[in-house]
Structures are given as structure tokens and as C-alpha cells.
C-alpha atoms as a PDB file:
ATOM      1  CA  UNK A   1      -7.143  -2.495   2.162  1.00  0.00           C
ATOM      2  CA  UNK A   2      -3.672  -3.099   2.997  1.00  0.00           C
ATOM      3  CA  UNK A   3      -1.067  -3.536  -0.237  1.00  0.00           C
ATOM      4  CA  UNK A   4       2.301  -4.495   0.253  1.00  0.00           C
ATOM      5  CA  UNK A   5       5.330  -4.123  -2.554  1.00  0.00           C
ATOM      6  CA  UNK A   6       3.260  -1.265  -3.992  1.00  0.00           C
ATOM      7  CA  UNK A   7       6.122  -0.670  -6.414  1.00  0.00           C
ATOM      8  CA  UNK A   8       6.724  -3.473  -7.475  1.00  0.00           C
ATOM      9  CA  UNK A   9       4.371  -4.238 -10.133  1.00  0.00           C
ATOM     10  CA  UNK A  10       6.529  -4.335 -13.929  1.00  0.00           C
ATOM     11  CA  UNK A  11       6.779  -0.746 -16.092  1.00  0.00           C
ATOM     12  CA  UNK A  12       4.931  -1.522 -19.320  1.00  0.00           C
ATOM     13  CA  UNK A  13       6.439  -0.279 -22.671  1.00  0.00           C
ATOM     14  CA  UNK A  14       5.190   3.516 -22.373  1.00  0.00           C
ATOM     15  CA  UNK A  15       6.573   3.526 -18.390  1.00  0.00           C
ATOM     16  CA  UNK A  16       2.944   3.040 -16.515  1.00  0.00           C
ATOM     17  CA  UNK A  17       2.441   0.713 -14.054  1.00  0.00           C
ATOM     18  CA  UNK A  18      -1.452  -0.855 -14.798  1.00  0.00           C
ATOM     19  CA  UNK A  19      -2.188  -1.968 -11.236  1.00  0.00           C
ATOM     20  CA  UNK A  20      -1.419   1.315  -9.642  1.00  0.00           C
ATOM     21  CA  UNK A  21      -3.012   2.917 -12.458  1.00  0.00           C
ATOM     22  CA  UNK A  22      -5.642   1.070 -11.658  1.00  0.00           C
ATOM     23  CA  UNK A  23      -5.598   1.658  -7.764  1.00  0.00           C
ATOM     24  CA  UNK A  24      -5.256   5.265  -9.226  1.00  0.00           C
ATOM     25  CA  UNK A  25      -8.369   5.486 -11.260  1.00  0.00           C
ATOM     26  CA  UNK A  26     -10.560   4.523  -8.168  1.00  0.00           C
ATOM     27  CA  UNK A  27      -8.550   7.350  -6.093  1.00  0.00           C
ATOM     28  CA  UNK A  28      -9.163  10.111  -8.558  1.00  0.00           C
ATOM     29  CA  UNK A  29     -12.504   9.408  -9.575  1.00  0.00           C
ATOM     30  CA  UNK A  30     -13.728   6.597  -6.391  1.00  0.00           C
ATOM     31  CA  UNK A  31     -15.070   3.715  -8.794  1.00  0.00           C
ATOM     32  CA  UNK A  32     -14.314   2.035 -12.127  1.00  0.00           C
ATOM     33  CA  UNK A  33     -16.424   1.697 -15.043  1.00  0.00           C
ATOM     34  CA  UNK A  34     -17.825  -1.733 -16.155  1.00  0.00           C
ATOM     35  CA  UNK A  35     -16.351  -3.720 -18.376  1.00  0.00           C
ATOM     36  CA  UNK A  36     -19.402  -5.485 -19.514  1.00  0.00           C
ATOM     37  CA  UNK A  37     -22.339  -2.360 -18.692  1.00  0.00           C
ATOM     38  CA  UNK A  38     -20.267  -0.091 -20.635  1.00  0.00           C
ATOM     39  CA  UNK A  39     -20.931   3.321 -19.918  1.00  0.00           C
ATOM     40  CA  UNK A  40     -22.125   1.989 -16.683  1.00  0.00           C
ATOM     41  CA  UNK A  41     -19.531   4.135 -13.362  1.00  0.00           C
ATOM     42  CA  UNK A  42     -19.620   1.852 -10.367  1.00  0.00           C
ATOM     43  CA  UNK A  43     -18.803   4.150  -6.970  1.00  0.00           C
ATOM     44  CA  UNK A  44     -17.069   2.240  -4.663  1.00  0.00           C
ATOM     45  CA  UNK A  45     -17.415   4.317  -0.935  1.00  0.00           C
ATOM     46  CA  UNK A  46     -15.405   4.234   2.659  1.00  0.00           C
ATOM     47  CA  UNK A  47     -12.194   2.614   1.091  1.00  0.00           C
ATOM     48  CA  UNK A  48      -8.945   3.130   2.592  1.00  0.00           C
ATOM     49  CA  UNK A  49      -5.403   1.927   1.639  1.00  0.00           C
ATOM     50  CA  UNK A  50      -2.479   1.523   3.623  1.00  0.00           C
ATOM     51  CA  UNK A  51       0.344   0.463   1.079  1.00  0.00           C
ATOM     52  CA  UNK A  52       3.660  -0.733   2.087  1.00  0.00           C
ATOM     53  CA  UNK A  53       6.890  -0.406  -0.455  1.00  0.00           C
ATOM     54  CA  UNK A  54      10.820  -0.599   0.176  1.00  0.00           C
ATOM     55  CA  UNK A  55      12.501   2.159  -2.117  1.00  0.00           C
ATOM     56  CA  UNK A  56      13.397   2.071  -5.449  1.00  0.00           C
ATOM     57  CA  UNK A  57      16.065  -0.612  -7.174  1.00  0.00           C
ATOM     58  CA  UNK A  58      16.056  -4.507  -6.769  1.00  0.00           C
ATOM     59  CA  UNK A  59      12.818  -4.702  -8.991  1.00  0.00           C
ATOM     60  CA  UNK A  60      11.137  -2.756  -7.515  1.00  0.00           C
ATOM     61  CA  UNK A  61      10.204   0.525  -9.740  1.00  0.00           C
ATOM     62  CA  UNK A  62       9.214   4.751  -8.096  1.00  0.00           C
ATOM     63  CA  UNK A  63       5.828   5.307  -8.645  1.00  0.00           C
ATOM     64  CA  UNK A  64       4.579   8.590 -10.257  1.00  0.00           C
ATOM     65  CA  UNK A  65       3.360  12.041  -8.973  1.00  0.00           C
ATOM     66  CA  UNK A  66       0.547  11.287  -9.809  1.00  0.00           C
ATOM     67  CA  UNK A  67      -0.177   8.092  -7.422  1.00  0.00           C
ATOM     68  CA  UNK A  68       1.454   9.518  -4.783  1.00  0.00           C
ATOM     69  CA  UNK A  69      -0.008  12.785  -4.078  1.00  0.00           C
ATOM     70  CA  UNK A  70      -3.097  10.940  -2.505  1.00  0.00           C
ATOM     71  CA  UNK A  71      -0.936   9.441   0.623  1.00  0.00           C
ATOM     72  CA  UNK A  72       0.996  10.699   3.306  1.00  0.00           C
ATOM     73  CA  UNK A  73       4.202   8.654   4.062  1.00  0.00           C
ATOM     74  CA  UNK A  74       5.768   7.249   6.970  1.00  0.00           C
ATOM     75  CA  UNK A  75       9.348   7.083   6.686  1.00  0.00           C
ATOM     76  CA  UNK A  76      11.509   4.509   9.245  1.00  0.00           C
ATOM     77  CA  UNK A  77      15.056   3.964   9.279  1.00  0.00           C
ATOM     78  CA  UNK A  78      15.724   0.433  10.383  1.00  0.00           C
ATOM     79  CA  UNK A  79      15.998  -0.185  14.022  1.00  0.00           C
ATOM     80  CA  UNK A  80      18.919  -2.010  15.667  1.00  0.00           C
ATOM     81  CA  UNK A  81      18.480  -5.800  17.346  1.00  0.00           C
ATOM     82  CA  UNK A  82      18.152  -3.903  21.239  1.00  0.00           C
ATOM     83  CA  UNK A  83      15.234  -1.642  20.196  1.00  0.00           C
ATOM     84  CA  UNK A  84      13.396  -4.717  18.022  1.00  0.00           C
ATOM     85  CA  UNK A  85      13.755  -7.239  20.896  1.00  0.00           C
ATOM     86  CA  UNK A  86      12.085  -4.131  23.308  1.00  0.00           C
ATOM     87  CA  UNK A  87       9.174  -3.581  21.280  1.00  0.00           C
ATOM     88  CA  UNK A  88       8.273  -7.409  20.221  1.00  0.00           C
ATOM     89  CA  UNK A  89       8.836  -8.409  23.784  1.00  0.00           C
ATOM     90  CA  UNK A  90       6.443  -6.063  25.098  1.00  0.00           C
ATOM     91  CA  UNK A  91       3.929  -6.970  22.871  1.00  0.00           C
ATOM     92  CA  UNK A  92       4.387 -10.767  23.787  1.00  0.00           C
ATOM     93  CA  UNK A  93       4.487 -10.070  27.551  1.00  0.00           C
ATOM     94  CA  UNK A  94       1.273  -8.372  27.413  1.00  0.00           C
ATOM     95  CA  UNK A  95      -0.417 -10.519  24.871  1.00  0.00           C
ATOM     96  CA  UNK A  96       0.622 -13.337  27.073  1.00  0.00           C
ATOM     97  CA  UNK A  97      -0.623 -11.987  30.241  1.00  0.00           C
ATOM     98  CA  UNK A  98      -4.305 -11.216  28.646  1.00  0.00           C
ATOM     99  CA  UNK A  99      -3.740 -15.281  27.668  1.00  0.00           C
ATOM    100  CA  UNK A 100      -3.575 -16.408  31.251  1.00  0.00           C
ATOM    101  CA  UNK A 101      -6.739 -15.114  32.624  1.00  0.00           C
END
């Protein structure tokens, strides 16, 4: 699953965030427990997430320790307008040259 604006989800009164905590629950324990078989653990298996957020400030909040420890990060500065128009053309050259045949 792909989530973007991960941090952006509204603290609650006591500081959590209940989306991630949610998104949390299934990383720490892989399922969720029925809300209408209760007692009932549903395992939910092969799930990946690729999450997306801008940093901190603007409304969007940090997330906690405990949320990230299960990713690894990717960290880019932003490029300038030469190396943008490089990459997206080369993609559109060879996207359009598969088009042709």
C-alpha cells in the first residue's frame, strides 16, 4: 500500500495519532481484532507500505518512535529545474519510443 501525508493525520487530546496507531497495530502484531467477533484476531499477510510525508510544521505533525522504527527512510533534498527536466525527459523519450512501435 502506498500512503501519502503520513503525518498529517490531527494529534488527539493525549498526543496519538489514531490512523497511524492504527497502521501501527497491524505492524506490531500483523492483523486487527474484530470489532463485531470480539475476541476474534484477523492476520492480515504479505503487506507492504511505502509512506510518503514532508517534515514536520504546516499541519503536518512528527510521528512517534514507535511508528517509525518499522521503516527505513529515504531522504531527498530537492533537485534544481536542470536535473528535473533530465530525468522526466528521459522517461518521456523512452516511454514515447516504446509508443511508436
Amino acid at each position: 500500500f502506498f500512503i501519502d501525508d503520513l503525518n498529517m493525520p490531527a494529534l488527539e487530546t493525549y498526543g496519538a495519532q489514531p490512523p497511524i496507531e492504527i497502521l501501527r497495530q497491524w505492524m506490531d502484531h500483523k492483523g486487527w481484532y474484530d470489532r463485531k467477533l470480539i475476541g476474534r484476531f484477523k492476520q492480515l499477510m504479505d503487506i507492504n507500505f511505502v509512506c510518503a510525508m514532508g517534515p514536520p510544521g504546516g499541519g503536518r505533525n512528527q510521528i512517534t518512535a514507535r511508528f517509525s522504527r518499522h521503516f527505513n527512510y529515504l531522504s531527498f533534498i530537492e533537485m534544481n529545474d536542470n536535473s528535473k527536466l533530465k530525468i522526466f525527459s528521459t522517461i518521456l523519450d523512452s516511454w514515447l519510443a516504446n509508443a511508436e512501435e
